[in-house]
PDB file of N, CA and C in Angstrom:
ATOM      1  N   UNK A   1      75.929  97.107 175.174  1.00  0.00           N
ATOM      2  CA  UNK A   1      74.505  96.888 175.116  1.00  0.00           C
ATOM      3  C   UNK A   1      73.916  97.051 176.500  1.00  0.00           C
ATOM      4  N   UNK A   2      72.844  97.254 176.594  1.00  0.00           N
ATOM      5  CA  UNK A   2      72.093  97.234 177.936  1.00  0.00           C
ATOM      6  C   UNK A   2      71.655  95.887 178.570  1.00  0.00           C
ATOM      7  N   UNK A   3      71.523  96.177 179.523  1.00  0.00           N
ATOM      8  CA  UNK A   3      71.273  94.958 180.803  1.00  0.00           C
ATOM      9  C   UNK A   3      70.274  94.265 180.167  1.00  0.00           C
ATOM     10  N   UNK A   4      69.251  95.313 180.332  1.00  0.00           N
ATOM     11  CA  UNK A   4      67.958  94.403 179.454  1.00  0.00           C
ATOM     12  C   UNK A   4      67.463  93.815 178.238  1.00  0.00           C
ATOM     13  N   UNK A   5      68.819  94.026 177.277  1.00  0.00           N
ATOM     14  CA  UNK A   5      69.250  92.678 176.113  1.00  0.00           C
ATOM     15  C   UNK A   5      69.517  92.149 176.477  1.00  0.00           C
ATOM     16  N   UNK A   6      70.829  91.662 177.540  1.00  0.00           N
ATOM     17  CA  UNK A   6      71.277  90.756 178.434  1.00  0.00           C
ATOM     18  C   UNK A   6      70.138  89.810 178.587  1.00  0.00           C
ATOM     19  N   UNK A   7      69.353  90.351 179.308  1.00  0.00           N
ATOM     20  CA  UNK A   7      68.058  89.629 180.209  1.00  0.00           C
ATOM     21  C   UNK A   7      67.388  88.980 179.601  1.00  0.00           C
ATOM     22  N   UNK A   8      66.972  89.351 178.240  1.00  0.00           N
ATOM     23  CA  UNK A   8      66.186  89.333 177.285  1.00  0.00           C
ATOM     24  C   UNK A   8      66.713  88.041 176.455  1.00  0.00           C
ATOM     25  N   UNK A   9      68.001  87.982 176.305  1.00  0.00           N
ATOM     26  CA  UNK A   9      68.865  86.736 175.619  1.00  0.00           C
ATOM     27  C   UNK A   9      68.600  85.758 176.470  1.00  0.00           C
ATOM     28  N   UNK A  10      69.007  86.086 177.689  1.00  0.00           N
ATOM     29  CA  UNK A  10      68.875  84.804 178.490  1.00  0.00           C
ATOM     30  C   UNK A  10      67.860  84.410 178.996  1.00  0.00           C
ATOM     31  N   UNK A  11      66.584  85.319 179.022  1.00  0.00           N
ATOM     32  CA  UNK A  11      65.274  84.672 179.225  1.00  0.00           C
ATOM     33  C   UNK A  11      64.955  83.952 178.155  1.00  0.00           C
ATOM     34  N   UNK A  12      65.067  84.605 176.609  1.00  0.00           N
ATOM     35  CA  UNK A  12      64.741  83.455 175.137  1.00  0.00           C
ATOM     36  C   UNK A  12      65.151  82.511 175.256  1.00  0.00           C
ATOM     37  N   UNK A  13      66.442  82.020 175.911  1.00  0.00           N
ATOM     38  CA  UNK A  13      67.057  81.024 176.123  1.00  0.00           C
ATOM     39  C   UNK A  13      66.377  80.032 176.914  1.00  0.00           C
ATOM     40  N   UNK A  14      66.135  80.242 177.988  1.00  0.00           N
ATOM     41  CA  UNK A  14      65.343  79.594 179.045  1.00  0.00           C
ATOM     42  C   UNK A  14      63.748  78.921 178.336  1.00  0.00           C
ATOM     43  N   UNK A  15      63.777  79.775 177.571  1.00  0.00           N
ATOM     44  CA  UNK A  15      62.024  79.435 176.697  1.00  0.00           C
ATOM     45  C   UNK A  15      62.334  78.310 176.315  1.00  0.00           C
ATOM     46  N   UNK A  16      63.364  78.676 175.128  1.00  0.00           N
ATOM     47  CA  UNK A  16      63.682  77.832 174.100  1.00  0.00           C
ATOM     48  C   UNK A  16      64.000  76.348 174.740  1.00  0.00           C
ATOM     49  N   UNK A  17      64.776  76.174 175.556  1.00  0.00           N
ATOM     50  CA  UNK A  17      64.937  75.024 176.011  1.00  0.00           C
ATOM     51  C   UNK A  17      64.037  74.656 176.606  1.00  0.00           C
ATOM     52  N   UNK A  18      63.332  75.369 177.427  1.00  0.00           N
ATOM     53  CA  UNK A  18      62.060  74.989 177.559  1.00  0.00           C
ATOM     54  C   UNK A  18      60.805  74.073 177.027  1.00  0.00           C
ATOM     55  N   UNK A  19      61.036  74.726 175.503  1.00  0.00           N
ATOM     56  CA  UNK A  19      59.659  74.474 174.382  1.00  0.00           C
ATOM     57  C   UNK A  19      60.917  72.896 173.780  1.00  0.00           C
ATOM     58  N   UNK A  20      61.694  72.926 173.880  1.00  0.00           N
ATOM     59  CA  UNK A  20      62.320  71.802 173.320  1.00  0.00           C
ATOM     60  C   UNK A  20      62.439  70.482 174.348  1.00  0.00           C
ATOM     61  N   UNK A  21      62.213  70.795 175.426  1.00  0.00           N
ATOM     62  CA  UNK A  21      61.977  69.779 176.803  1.00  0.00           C
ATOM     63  C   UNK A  21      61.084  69.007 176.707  1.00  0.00           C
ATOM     64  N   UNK A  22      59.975  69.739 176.317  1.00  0.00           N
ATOM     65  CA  UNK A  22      58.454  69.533 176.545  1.00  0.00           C
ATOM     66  C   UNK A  22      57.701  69.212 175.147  1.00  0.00           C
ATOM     67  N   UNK A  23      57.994  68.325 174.114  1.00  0.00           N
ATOM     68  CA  UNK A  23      57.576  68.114 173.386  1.00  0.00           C
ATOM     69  C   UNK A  23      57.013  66.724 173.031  1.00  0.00           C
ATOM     70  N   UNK A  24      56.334  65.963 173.567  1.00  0.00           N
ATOM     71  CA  UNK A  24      55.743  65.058 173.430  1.00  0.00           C
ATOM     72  C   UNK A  24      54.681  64.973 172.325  1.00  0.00           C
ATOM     73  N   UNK A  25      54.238  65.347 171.605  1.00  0.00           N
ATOM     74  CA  UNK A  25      53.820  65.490 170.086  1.00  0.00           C
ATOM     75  C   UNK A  25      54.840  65.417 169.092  1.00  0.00           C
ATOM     76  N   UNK A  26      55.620  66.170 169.337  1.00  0.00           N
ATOM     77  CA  UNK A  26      56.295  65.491 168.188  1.00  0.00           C
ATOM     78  C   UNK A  26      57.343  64.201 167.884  1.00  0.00           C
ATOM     79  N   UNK A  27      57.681  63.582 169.331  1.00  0.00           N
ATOM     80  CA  UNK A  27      58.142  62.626 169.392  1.00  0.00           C
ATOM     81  C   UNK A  27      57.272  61.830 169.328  1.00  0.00           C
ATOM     82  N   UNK A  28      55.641  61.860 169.114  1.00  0.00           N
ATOM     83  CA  UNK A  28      54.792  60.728 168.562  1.00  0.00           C
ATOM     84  C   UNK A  28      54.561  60.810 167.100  1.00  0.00           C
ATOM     85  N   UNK A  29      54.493  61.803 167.061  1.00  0.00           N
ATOM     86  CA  UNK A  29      54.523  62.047 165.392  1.00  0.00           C
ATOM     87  C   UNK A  29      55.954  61.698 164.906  1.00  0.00           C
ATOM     88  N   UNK A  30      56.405  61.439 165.263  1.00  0.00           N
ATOM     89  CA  UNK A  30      58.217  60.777 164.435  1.00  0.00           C
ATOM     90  C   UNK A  30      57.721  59.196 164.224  1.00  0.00           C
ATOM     91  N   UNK A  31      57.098  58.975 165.644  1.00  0.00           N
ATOM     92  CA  UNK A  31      57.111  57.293 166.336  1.00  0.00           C
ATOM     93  C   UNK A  31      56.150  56.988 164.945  1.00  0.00           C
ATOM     94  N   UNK A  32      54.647  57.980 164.577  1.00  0.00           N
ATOM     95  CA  UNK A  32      53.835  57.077 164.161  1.00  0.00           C
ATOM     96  C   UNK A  32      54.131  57.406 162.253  1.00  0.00           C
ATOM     97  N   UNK A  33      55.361  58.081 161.909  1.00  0.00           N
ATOM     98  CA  UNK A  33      55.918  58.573 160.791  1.00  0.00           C
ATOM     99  C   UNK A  33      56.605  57.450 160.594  1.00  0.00           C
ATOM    100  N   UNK A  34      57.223  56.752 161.184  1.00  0.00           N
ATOM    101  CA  UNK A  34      58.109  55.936 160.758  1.00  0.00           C
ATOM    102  C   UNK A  34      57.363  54.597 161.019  1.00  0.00           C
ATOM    103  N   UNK A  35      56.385  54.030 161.345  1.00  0.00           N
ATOM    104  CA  UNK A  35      55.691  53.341 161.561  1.00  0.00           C
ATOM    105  C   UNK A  35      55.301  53.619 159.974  1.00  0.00           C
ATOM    106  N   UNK A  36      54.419  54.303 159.455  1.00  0.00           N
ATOM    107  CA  UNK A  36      54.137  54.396 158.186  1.00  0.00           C
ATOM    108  C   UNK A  36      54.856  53.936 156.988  1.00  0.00           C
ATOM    109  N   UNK A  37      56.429  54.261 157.237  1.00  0.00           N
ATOM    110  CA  UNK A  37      57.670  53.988 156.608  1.00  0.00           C
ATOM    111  C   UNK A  37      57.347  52.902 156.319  1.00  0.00           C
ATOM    112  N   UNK A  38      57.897  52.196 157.693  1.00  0.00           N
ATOM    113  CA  UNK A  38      57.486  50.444 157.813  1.00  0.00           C
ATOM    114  C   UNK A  38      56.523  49.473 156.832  1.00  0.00           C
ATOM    115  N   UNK A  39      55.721  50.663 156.995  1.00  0.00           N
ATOM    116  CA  UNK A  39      54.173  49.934 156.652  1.00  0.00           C
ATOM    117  C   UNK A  39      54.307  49.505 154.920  1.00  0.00           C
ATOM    118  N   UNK A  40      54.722  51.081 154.228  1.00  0.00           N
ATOM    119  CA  UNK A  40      54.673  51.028 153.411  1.00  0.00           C
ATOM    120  C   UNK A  40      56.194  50.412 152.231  1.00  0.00           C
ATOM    121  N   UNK A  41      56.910  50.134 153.269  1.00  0.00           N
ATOM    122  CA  UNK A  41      58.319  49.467 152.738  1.00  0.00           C
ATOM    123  C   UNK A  41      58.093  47.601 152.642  1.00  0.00           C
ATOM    124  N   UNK A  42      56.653  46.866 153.529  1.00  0.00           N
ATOM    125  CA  UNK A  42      56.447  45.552 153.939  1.00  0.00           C
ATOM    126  C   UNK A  42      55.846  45.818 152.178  1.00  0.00           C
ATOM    127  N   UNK A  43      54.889  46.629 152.555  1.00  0.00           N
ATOM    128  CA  UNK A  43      53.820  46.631 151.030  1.00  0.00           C
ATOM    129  C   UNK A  43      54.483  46.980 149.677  1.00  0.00           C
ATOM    130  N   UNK A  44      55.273  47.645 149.800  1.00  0.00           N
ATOM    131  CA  UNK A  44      55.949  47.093 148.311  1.00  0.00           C
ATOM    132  C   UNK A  44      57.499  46.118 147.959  1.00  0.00           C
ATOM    133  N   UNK A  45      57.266  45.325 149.114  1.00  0.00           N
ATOM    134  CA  UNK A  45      57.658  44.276 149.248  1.00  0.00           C
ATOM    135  C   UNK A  45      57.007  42.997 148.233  1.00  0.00           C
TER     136      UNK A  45
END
């Protein structure tokens, strides 16, 4: 293969971990998902 698949793999790579570093939305959206859980596990209690 050529260099610049090479490059190309390992730059996607770099993204990807990137976009997975930096996610603070969805670790609030888990926080306020399971909060809901909660909510609704007291109430049909």
């Amino acid at each position: 293969m050529s260099e610049n698949y090479h490059e190309y793999v390992r730059r996607m790579a770099q993204v990807r971990a990137g976009r997975e570093g930096n996610r603070p939305l969805h670790r609030q959206l888990v926080e306020l998902l399971q909060f809901v859980l909660e909510c609704e596990a007291a109430w049909l209690d």
